[in-house]
N, C-alpha and C. Protein backbone atom coordinates (compact mmCIF):
# COMPACT_ATOMS: atom_id res chain seq x y z
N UNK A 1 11.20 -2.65 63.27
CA UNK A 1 12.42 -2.31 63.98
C UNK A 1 12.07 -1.83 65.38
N UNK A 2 13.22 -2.46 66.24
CA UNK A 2 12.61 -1.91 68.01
C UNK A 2 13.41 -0.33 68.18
N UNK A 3 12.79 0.24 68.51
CA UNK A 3 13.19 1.80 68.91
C UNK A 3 12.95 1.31 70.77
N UNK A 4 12.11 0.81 71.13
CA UNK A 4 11.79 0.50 72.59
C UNK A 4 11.77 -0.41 73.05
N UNK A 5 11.92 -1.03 74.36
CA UNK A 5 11.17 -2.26 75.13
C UNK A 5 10.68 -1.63 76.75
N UNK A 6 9.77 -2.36 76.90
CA UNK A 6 8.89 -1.78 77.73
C UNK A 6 8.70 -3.43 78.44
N UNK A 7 9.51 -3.66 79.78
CA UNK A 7 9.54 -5.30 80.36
C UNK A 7 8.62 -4.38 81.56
N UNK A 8 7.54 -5.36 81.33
CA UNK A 8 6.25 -5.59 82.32
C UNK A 8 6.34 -6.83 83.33
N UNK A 9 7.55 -7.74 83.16
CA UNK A 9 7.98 -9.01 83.56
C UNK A 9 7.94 -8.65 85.01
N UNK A 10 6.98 -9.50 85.74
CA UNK A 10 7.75 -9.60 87.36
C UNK A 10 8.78 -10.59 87.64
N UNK A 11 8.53 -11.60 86.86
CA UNK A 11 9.02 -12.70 86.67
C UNK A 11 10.34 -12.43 85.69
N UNK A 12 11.66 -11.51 85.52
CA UNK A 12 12.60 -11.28 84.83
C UNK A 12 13.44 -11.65 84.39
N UNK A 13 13.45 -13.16 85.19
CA UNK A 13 14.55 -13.95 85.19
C UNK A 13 13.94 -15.19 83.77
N UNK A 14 12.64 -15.03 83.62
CA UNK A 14 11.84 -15.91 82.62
C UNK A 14 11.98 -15.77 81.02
N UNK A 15 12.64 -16.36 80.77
CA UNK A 15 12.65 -15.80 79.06
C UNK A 15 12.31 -17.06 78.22
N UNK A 16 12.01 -17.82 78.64
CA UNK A 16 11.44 -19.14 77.17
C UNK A 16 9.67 -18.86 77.23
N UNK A 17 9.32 -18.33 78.02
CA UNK A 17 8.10 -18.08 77.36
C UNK A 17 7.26 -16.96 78.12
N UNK A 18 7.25 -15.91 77.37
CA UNK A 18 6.38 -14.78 77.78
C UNK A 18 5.39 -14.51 76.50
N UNK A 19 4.69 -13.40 76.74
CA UNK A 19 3.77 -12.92 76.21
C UNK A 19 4.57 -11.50 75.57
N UNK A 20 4.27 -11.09 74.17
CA UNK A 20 4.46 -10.12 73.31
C UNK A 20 3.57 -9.54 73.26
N UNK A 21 3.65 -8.01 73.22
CA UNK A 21 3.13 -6.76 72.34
C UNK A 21 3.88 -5.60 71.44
N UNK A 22 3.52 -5.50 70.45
CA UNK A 22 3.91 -4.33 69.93
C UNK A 22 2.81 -3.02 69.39
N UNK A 23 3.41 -1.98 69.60
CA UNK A 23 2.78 -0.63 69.00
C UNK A 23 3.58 -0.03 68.37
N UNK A 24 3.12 0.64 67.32
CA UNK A 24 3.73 2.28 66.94
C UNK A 24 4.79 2.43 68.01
N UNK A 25 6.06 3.00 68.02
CA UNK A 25 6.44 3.93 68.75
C UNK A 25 6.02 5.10 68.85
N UNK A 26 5.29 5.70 68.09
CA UNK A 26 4.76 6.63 68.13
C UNK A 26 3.65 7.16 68.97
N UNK A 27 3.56 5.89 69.29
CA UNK A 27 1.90 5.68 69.94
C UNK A 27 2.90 6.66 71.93
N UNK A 28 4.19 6.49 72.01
CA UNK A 28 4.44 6.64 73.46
C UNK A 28 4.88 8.05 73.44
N UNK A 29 4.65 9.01 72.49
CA UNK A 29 4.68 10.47 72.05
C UNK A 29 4.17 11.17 73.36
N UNK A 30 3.24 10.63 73.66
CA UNK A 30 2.50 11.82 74.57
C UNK A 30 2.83 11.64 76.10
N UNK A 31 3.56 10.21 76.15
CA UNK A 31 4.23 10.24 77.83
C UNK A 31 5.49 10.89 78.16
N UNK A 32 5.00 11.73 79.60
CA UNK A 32 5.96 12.41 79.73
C UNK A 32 7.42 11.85 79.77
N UNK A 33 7.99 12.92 79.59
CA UNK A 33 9.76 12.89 79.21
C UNK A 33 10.29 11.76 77.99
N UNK A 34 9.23 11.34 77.24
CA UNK A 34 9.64 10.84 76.21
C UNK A 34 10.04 11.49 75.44
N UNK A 35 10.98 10.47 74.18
CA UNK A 35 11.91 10.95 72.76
C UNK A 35 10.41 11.44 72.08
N UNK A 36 10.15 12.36 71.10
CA UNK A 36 9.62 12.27 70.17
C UNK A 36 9.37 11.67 68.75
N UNK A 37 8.88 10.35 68.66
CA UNK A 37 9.16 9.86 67.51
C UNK A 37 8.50 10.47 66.23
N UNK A 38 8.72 10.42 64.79
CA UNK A 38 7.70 10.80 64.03
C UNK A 38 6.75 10.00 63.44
N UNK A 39 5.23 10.41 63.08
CA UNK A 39 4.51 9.55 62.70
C UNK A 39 5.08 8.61 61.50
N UNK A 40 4.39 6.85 61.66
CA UNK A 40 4.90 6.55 60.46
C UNK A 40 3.97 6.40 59.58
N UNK A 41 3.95 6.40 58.14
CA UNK A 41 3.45 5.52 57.46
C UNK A 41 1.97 5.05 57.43
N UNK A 42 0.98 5.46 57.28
CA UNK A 42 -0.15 4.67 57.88
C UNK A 42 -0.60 2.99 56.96
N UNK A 43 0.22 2.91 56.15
CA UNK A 43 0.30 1.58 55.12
C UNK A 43 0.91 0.81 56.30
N UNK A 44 2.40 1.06 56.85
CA UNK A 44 3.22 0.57 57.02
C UNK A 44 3.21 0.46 58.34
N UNK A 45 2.41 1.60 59.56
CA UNK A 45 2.47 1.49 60.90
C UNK A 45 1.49 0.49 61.26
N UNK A 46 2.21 0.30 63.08
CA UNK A 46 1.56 -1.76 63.70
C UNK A 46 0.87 -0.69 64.68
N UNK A 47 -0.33 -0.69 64.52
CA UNK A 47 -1.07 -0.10 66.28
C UNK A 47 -0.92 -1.14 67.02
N UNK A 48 -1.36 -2.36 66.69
CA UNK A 48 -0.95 -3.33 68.07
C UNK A 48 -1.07 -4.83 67.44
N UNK A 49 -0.05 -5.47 67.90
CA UNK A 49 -0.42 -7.09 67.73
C UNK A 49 0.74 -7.37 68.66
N UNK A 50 0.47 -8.64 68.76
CA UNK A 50 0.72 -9.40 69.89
C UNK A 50 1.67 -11.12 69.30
N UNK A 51 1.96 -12.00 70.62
CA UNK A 51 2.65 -12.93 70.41
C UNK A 51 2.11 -13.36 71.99
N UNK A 52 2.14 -15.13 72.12
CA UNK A 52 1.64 -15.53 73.33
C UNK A 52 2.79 -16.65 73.61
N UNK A 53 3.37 -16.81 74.69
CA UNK A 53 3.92 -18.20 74.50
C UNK A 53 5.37 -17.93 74.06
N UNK A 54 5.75 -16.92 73.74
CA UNK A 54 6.94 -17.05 73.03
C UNK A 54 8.40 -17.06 73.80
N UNK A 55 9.85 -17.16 73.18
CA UNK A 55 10.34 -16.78 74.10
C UNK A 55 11.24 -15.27 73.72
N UNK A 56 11.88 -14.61 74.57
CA UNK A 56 12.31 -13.27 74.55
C UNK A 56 12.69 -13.24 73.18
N UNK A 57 13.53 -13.92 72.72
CA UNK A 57 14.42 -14.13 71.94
C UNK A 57 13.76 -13.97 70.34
N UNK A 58 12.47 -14.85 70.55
CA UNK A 58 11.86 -14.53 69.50
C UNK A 58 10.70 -13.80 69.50
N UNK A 59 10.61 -13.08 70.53
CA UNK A 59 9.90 -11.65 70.34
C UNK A 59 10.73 -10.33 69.84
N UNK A 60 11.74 -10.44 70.08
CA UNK A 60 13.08 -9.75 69.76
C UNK A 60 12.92 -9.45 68.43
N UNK A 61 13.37 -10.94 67.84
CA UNK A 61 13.37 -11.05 66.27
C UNK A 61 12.28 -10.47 65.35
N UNK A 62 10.78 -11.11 66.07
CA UNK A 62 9.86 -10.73 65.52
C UNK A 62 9.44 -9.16 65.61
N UNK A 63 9.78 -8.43 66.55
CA UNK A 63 9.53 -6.93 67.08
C UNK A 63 10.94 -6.57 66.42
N UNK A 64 12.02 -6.75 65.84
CA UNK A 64 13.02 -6.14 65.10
C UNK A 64 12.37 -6.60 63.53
N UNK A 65 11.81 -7.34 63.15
CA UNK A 65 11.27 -7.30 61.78
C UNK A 65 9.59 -6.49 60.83
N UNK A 66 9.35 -5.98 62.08
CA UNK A 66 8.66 -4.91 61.65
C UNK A 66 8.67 -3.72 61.04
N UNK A 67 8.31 -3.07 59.76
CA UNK A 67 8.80 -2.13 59.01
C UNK A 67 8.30 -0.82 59.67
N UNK A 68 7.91 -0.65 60.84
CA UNK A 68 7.77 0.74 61.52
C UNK A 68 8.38 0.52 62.61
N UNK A 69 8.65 1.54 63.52
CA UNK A 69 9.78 1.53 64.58
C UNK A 69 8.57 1.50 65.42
N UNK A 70 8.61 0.35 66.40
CA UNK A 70 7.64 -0.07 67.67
C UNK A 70 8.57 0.19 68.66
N UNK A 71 7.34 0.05 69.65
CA UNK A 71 7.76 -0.51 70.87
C UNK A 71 7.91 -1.76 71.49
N UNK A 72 8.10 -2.28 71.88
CA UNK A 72 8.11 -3.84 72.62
C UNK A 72 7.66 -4.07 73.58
N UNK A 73 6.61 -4.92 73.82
CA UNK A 73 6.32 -4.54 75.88
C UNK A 73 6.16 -5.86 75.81
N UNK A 74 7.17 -6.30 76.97
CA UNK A 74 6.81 -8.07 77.48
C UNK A 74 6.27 -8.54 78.81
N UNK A 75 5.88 -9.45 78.44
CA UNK A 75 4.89 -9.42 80.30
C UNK A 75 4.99 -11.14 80.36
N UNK A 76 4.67 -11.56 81.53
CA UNK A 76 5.14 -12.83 81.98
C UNK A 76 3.76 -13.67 81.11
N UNK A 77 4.37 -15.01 80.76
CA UNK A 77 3.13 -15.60 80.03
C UNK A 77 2.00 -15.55 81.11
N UNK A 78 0.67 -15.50 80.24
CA UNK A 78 -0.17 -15.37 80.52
C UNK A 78 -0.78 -14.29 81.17
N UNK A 79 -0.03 -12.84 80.95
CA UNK A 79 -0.28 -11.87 81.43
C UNK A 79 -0.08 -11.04 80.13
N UNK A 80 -0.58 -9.44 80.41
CA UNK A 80 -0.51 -8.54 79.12
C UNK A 80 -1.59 -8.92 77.98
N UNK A 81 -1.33 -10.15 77.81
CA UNK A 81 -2.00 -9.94 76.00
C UNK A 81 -3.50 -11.35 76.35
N UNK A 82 -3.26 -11.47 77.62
CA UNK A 82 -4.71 -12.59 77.85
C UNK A 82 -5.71 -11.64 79.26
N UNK A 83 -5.66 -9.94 79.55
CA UNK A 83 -5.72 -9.64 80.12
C UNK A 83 -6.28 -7.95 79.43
N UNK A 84 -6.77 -7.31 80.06
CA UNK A 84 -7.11 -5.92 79.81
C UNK A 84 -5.56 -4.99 80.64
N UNK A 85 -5.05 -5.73 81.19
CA UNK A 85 -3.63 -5.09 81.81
C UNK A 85 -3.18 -4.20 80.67
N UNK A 86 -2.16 -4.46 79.97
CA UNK A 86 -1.67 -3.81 78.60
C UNK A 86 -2.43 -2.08 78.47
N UNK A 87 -3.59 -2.67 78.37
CA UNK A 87 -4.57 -1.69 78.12
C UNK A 87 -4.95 -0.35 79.32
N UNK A 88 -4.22 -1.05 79.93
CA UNK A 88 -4.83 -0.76 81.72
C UNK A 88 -4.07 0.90 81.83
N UNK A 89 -2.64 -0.12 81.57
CA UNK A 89 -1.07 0.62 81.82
C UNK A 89 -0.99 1.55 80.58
N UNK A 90 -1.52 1.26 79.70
CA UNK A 90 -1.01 1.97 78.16
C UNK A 90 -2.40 3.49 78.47
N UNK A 91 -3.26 3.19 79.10
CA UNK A 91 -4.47 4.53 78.51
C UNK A 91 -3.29 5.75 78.58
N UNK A 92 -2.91 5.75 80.26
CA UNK A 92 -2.03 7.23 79.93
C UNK A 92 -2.00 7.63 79.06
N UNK A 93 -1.07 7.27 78.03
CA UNK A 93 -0.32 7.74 77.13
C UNK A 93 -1.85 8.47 76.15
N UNK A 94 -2.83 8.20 76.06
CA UNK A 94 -3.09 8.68 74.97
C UNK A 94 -4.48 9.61 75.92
């Protein structure tokens, strides 16, 4: 289930094919002025996987059918999830 989306898109107007990530929502606990989510599940929580190629629509679907509440972060294909970027932008938080 999406609790978040997090559009990394420069390109915004692009939706048949970007690049997917998801995390924990939980995982965005420690950035400032965030909601507090609670931990989930450790059976059941996603630390991270991904989607390449896809389009919004079915990153949507696929990031709403997850049994822990993620986040969503989309980035223009070929960016985010073929890149240390993601990783770049995300250390903050932890």
């Amino acid at each position: 289930m999406i609790w978040n989306i997090v559009d990394r898109r420069t390109r915004v107007y692009r939706w048949k094919a970007v690049n997917a990530i998801i995390e924990a929502v939980e995982h965005d606990n420690s950035c400032s002025d965030a909601d507090q989510a609670p931990e989930a599940d450790v059976s059941i929580a996603v630390d991270y996987d991904q989607l390449e190629g896809v389009s919004v629509h079915q990153a949507v679907v696929w990031a709403s059918q997850q049994k822990c509440p993620v986040t969503l972060y989309l980035y223009d294909d070929g960016s985010g999830t073929t890149s240390d970027e993601h990783f770049e932008t995300a250390s903050n938080r932890f």
